[in-house]
N, C-alpha and C. Protein backbone atom coordinates (compact mmCIF):
# COMPACT_ATOMS: atom_id res chain seq x y z
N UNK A 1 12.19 6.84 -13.14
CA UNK A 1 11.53 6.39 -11.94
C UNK A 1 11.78 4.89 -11.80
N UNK A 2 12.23 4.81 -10.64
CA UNK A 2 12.39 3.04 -10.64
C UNK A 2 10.85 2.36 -10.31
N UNK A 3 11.12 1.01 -11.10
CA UNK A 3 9.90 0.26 -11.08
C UNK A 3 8.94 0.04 -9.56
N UNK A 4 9.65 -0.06 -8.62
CA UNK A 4 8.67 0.01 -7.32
C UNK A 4 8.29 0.94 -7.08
N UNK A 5 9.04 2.17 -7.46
CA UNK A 5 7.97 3.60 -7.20
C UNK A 5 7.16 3.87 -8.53
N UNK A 6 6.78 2.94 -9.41
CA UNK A 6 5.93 3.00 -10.47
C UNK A 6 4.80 2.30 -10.13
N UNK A 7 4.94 1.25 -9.62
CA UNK A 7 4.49 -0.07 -9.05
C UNK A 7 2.97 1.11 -8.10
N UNK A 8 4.34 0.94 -7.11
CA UNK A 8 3.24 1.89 -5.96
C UNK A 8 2.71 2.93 -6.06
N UNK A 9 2.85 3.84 -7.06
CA UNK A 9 2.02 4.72 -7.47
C UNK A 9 0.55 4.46 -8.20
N UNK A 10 1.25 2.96 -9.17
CA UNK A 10 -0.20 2.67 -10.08
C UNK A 10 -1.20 2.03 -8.98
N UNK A 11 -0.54 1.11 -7.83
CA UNK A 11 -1.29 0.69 -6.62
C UNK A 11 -2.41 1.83 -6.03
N UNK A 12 -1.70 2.93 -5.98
CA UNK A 12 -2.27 3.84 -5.21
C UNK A 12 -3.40 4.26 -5.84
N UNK A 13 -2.82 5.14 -7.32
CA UNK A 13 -3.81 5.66 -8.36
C UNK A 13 -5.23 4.57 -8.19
N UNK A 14 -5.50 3.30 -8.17
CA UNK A 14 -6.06 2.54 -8.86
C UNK A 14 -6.90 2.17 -7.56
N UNK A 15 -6.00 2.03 -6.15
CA UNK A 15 -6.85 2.40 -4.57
C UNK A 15 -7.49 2.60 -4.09
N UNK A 16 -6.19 3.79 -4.05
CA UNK A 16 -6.53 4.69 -2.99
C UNK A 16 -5.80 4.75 -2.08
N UNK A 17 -4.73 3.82 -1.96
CA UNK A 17 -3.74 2.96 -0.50
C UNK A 17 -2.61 3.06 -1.00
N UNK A 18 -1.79 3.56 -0.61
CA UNK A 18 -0.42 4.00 -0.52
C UNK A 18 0.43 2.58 0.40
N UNK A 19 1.06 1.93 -0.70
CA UNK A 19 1.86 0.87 -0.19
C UNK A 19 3.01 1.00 -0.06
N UNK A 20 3.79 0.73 0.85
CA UNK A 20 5.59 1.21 1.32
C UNK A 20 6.40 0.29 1.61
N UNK A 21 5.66 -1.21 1.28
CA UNK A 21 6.80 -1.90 1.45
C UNK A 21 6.55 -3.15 0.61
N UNK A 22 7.94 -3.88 0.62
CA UNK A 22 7.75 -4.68 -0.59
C UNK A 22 7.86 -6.10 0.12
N UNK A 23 7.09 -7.15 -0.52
CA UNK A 23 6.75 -7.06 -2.12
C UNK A 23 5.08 -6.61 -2.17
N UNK A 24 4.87 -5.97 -3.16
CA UNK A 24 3.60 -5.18 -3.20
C UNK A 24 2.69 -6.66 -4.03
N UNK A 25 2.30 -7.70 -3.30
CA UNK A 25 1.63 -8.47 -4.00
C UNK A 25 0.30 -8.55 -4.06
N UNK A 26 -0.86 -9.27 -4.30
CA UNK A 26 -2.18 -8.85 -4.33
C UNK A 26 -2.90 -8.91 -3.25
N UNK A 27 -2.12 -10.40 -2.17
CA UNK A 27 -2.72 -10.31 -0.92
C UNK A 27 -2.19 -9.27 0.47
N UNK A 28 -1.52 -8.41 0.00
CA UNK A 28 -0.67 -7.09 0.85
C UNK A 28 -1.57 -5.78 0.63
N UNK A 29 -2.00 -5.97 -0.86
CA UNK A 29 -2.67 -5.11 -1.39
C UNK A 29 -3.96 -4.88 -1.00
N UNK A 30 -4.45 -6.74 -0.86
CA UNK A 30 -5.92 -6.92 -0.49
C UNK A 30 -5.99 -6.13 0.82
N UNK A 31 -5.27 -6.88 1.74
CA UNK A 31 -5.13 -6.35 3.24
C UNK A 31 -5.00 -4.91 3.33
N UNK A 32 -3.98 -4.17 2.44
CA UNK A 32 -4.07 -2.78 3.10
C UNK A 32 -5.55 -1.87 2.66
N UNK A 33 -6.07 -2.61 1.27
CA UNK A 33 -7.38 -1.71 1.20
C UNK A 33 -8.68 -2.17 2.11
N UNK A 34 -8.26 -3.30 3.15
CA UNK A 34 -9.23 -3.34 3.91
C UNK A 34 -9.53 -2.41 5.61
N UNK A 35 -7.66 -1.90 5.36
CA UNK A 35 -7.19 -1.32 6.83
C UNK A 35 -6.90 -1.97 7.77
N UNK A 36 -6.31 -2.98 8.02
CA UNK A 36 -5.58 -4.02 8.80
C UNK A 36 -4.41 -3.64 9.11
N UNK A 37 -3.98 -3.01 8.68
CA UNK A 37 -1.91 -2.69 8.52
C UNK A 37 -1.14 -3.39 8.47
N UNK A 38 -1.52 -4.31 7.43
CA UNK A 38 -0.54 -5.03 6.59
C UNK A 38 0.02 -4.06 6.13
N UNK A 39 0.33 -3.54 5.48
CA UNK A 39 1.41 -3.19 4.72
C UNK A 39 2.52 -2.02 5.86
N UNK A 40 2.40 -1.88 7.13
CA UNK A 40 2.67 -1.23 8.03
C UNK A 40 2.00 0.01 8.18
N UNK A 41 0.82 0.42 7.74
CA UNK A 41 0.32 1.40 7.98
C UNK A 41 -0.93 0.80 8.24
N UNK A 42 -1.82 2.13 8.63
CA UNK A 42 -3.69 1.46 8.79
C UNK A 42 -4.35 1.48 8.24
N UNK A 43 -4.28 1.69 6.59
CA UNK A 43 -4.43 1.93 5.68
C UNK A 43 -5.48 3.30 4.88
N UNK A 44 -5.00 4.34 5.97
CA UNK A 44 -5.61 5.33 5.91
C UNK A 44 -5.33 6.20 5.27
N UNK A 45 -4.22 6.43 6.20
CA UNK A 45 -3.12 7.86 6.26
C UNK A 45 -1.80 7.49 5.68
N UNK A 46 -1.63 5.82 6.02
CA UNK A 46 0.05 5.67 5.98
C UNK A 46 0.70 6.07 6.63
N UNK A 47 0.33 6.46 8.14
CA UNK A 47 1.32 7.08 8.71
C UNK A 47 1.91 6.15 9.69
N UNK A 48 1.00 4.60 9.45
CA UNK A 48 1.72 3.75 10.58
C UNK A 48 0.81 3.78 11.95
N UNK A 49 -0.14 4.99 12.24
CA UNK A 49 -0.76 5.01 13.48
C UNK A 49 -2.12 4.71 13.63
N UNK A 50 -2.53 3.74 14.84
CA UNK A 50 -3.67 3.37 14.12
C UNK A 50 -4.75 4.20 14.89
């Protein structure tokens, strides 16, 4: 498994928020578990729609 899909899995596990784009840093992280769509999703679904 490459390291960013390790990365974003332990992100998720540890979440709840499924992150898809890089760089997965803490303030991308902060933002998507608040639901803003930073990370290009709404931090729901991930599907991008808000």
């Amino acid at each position: 498994m490459p390291p960013g899909a390790a990365l974003a899995n332990a992100i998720y596990r540890a979440t709840g928020t499924r992150l898809y784009e890089l760089p997965m840093n803490p303030e991308r992280i902060f933002w998507a578990t608040r639901g803003n769509g930073a990370n290009g999703s709404n931090g729901a679904n991930g599907s991008g729609e808000a």
